[in-house]
N, C-alpha and C. Protein backbone atom coordinates (compact mmCIF):
# COMPACT_ATOMS: atom_id res chain seq x y z
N UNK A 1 -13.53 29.72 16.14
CA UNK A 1 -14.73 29.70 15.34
C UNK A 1 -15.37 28.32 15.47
N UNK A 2 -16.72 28.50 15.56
CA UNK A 2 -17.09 26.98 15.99
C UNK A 2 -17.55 26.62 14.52
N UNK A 3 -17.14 25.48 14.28
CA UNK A 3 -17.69 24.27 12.74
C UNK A 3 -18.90 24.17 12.93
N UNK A 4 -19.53 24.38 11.44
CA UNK A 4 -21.11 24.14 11.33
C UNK A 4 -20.73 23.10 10.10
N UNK A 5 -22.20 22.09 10.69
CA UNK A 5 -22.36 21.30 9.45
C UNK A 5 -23.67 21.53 8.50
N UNK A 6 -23.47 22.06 6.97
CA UNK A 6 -24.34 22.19 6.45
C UNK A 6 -25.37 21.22 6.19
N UNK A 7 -26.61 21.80 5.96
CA UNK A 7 -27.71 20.42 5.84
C UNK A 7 -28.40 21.01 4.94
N UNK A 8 -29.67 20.13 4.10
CA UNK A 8 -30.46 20.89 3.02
C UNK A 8 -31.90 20.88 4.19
N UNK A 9 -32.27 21.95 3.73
CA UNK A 9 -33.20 23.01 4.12
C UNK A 9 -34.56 22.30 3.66
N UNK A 10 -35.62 21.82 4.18
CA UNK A 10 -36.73 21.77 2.79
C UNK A 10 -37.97 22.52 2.82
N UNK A 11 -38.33 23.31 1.75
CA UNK A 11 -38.98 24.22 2.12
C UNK A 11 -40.43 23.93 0.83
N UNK A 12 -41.52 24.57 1.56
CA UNK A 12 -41.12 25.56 2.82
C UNK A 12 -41.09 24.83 4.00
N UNK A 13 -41.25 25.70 4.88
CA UNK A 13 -40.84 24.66 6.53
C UNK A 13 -42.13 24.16 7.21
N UNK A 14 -42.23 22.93 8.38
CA UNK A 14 -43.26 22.57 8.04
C UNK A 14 -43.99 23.44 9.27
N UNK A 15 -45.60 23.38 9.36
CA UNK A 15 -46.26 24.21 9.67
C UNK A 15 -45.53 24.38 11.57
N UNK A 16 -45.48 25.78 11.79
CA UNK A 16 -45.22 26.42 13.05
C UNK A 16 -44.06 25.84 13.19
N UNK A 17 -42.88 25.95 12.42
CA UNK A 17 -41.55 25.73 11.93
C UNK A 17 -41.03 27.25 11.34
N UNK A 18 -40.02 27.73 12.28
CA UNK A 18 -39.61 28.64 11.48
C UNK A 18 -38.08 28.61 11.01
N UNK A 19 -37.59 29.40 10.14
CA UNK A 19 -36.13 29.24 9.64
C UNK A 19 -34.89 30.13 10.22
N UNK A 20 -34.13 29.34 10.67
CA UNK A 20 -33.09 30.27 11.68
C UNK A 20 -32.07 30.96 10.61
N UNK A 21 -32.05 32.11 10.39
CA UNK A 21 -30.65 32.74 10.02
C UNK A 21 -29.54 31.85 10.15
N UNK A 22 -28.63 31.93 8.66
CA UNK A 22 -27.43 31.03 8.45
C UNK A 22 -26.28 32.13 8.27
N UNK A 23 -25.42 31.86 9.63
CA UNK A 23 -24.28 32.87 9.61
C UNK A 23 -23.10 31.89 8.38
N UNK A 24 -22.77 32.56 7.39
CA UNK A 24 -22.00 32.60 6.27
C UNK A 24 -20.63 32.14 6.62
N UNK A 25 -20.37 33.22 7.99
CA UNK A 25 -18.87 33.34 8.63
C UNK A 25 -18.65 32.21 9.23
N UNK A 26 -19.25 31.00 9.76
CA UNK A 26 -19.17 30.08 10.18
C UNK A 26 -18.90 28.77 9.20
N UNK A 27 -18.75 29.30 7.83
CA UNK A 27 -18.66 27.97 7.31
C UNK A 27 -17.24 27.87 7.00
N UNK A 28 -16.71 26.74 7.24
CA UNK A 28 -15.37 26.42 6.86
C UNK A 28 -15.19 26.12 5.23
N UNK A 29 -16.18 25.74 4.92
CA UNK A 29 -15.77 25.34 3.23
C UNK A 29 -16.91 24.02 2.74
N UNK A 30 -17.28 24.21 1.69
CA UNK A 30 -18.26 23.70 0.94
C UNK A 30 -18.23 22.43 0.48
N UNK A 31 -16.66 22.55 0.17
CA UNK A 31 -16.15 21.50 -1.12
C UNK A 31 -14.37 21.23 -0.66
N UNK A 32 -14.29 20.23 -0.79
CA UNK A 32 -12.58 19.97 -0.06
C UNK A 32 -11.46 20.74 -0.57
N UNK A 33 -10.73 21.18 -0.45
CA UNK A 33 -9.47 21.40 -1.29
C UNK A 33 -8.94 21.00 -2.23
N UNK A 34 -8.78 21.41 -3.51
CA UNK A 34 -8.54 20.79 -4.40
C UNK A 34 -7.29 20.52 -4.69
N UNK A 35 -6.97 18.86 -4.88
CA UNK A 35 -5.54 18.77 -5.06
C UNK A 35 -5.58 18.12 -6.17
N UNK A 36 -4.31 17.88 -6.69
CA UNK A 36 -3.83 16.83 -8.18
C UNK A 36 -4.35 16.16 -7.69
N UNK A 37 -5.26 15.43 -9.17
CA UNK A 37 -5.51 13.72 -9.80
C UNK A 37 -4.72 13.32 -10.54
N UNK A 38 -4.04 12.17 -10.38
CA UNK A 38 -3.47 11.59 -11.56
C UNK A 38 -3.99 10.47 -12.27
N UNK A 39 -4.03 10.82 -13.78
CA UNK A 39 -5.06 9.96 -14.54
C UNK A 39 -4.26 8.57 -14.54
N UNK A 40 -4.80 7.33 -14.74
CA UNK A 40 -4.66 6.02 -14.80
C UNK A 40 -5.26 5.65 -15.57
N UNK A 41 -5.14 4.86 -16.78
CA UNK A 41 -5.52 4.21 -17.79
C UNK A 41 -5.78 2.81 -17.41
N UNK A 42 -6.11 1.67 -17.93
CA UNK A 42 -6.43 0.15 -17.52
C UNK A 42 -7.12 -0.48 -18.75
N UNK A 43 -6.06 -1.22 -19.69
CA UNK A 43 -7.22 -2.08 -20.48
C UNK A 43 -7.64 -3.31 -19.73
N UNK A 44 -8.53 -3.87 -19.59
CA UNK A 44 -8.84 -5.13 -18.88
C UNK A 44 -9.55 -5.94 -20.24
N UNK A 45 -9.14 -7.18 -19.92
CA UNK A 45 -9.92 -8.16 -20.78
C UNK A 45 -11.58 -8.56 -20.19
N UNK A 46 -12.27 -9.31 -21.18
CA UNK A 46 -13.55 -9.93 -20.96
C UNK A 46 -13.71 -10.28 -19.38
N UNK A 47 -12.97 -10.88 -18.64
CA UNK A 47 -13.07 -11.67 -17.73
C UNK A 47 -12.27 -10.74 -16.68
N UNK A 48 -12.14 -9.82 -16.72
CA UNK A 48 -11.76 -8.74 -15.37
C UNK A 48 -9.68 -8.90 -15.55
N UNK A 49 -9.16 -9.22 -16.29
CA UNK A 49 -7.69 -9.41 -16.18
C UNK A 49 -7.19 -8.73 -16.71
N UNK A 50 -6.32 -7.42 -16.16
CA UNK A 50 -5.66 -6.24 -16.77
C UNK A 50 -4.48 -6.93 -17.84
N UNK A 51 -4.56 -6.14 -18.43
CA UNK A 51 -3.38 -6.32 -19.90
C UNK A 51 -2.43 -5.38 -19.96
N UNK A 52 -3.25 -4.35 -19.49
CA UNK A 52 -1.97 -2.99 -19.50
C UNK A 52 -2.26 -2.00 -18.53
N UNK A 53 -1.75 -1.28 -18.56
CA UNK A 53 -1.63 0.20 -17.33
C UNK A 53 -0.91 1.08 -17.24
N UNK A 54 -1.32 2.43 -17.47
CA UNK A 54 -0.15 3.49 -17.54
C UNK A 54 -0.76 4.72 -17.72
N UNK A 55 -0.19 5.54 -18.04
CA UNK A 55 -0.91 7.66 -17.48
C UNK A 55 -0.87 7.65 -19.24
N UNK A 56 -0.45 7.07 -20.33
CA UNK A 56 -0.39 7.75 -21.57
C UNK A 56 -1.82 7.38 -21.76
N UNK A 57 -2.54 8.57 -22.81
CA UNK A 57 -3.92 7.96 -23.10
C UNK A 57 -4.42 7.38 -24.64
N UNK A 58 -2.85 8.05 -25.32
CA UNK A 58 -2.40 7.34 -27.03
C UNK A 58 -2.34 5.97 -26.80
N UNK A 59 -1.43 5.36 -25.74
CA UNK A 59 -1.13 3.85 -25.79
C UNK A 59 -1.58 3.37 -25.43
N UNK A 60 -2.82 3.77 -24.46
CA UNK A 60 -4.03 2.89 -23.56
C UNK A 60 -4.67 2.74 -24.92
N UNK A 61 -5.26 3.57 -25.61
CA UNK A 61 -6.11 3.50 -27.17
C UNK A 61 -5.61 2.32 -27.77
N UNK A 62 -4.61 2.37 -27.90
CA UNK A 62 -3.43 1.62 -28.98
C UNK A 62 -3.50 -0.04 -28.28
N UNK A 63 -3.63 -0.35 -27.08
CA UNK A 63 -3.62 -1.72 -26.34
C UNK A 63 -5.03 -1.84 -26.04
N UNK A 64 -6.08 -1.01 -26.21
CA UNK A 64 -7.40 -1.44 -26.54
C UNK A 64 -7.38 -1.94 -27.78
N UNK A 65 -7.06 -1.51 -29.12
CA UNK A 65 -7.26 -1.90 -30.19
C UNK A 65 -6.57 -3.25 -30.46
N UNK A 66 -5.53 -3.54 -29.86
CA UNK A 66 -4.99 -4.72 -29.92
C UNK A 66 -5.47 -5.80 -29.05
N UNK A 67 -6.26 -5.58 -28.23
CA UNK A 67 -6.85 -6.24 -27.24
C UNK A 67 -8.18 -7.21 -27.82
N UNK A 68 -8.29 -8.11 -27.35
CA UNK A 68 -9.71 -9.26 -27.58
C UNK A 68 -10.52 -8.38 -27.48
N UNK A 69 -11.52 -8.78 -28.21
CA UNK A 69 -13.32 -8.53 -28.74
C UNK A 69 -13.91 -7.59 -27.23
N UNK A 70 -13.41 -8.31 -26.36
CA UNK A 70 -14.95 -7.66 -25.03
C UNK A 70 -14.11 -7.05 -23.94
N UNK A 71 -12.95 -6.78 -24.29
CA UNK A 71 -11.69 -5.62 -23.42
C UNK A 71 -12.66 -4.40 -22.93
N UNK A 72 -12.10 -3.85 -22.25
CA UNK A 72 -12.43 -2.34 -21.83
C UNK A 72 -11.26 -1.79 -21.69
N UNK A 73 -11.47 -0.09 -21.79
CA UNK A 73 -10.88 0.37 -21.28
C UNK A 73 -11.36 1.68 -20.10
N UNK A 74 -10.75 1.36 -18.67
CA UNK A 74 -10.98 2.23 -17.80
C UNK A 74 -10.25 3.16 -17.23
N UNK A 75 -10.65 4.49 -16.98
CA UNK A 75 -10.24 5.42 -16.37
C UNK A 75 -9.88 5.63 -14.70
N UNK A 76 -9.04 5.61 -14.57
CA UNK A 76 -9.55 6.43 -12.61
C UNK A 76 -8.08 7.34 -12.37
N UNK A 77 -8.66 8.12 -11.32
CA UNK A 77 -8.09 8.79 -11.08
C UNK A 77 -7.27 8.96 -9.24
N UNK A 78 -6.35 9.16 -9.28
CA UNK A 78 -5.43 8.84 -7.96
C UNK A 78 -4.83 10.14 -7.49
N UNK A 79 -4.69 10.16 -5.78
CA UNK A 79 -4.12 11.18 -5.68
C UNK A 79 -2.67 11.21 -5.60
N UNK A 80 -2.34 10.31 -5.68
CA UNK A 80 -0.68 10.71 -6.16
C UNK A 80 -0.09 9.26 -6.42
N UNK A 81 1.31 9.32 -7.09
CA UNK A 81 1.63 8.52 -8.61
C UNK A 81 2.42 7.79 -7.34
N UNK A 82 2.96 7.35 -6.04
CA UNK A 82 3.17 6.29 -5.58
C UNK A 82 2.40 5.34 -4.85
N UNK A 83 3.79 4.21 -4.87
CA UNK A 83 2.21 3.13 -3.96
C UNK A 83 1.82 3.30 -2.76
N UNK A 84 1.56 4.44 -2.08
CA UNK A 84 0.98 4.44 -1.25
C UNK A 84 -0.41 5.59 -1.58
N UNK A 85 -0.55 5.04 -3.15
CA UNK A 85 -1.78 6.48 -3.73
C UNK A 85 -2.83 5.39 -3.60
N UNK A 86 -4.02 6.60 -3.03
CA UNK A 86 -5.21 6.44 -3.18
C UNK A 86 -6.42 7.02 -3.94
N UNK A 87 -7.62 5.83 -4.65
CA UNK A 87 -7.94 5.78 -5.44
C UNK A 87 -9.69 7.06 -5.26
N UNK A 88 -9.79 7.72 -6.08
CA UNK A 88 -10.48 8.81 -5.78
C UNK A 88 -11.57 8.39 -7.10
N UNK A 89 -12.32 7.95 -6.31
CA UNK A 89 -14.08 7.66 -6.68
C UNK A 89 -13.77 6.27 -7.02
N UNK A 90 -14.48 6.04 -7.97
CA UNK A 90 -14.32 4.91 -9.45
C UNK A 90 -14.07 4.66 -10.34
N UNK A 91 -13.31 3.54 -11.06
CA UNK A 91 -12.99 3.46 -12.48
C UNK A 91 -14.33 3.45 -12.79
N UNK A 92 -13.82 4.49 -14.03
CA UNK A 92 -15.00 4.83 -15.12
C UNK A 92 -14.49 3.66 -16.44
N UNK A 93 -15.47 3.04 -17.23
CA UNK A 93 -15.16 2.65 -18.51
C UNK A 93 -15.59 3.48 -19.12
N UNK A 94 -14.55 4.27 -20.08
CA UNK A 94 -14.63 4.35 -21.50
C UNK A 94 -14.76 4.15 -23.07
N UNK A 95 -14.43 2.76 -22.48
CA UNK A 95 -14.44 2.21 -23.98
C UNK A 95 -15.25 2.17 -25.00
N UNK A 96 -17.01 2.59 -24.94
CA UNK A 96 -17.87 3.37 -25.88
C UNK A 96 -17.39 4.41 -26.39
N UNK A 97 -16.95 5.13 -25.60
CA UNK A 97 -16.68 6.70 -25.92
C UNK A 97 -15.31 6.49 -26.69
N UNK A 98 -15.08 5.83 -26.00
CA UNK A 98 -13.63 5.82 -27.13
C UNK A 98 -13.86 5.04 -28.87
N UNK A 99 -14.14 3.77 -28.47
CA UNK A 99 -15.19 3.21 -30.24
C UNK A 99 -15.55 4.13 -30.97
N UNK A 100 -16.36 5.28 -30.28
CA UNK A 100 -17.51 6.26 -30.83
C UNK A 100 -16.55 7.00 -31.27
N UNK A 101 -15.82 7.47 -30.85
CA UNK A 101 -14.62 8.61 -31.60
C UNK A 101 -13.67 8.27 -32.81
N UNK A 102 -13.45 6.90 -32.19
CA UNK A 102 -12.41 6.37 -33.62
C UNK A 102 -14.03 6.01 -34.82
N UNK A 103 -14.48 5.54 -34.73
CA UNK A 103 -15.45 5.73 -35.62
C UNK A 103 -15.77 6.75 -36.01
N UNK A 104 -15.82 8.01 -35.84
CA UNK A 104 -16.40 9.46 -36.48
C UNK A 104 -17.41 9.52 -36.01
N UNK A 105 -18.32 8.19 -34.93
CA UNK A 105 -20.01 8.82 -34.60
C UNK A 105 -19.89 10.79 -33.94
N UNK A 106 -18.62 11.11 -33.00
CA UNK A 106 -19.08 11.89 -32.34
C UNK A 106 -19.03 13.07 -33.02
């Protein structure tokens, strides 16, 4: 089966442009295979220097709250729990969302 690479279409097409039939059977897949993420926690201080790290998301909370004034805490996610795992997208900060909850805003 020969690999097609999908592309976006923009329509309509431009003048004396016409649109070729898209055989279906040719596509290998849309979206990658989905495998385990493993979540990673990270409080970091003001100045970028981790304090803590670990998969619980009670005790990441718990070492934010104990943490200096301008800490964060960030999320990311890995594909697997040894060191030879790699890191899948970006750490996200949470640490609004998390404030916002222990406060009752949400």
């Amino acid at each position: 089966m020969d690999k097609v690479q999908v592309n976006m279409t923009v329509y309509p097409p431009a003048e004396g442009q016409t649109l070729e039939p898209f055989d279906m059977n040719k596509v290998i897949a849309f979206h990658p295979k989905v495998s385990p993420v493993f979540t990673f926690y990270e409080v970091v201080e003001g100045e970028g220097n981790a304090v803590w790290g670990g998969n619980d998301p009670i005790e990441a909370v718990q070492w934010l709250r104990r943490s200096p004034i301008n800490s964060r805490l960030l999320v990311s996610g890995w594909d697997a729990e040894d060191e030879d795992a790699m890191l899948v997208g970006q750490p996200l900060d949470i640490t609004k969302v998390v404030f916002a909850t222990l406060a009752g805003v949400l």
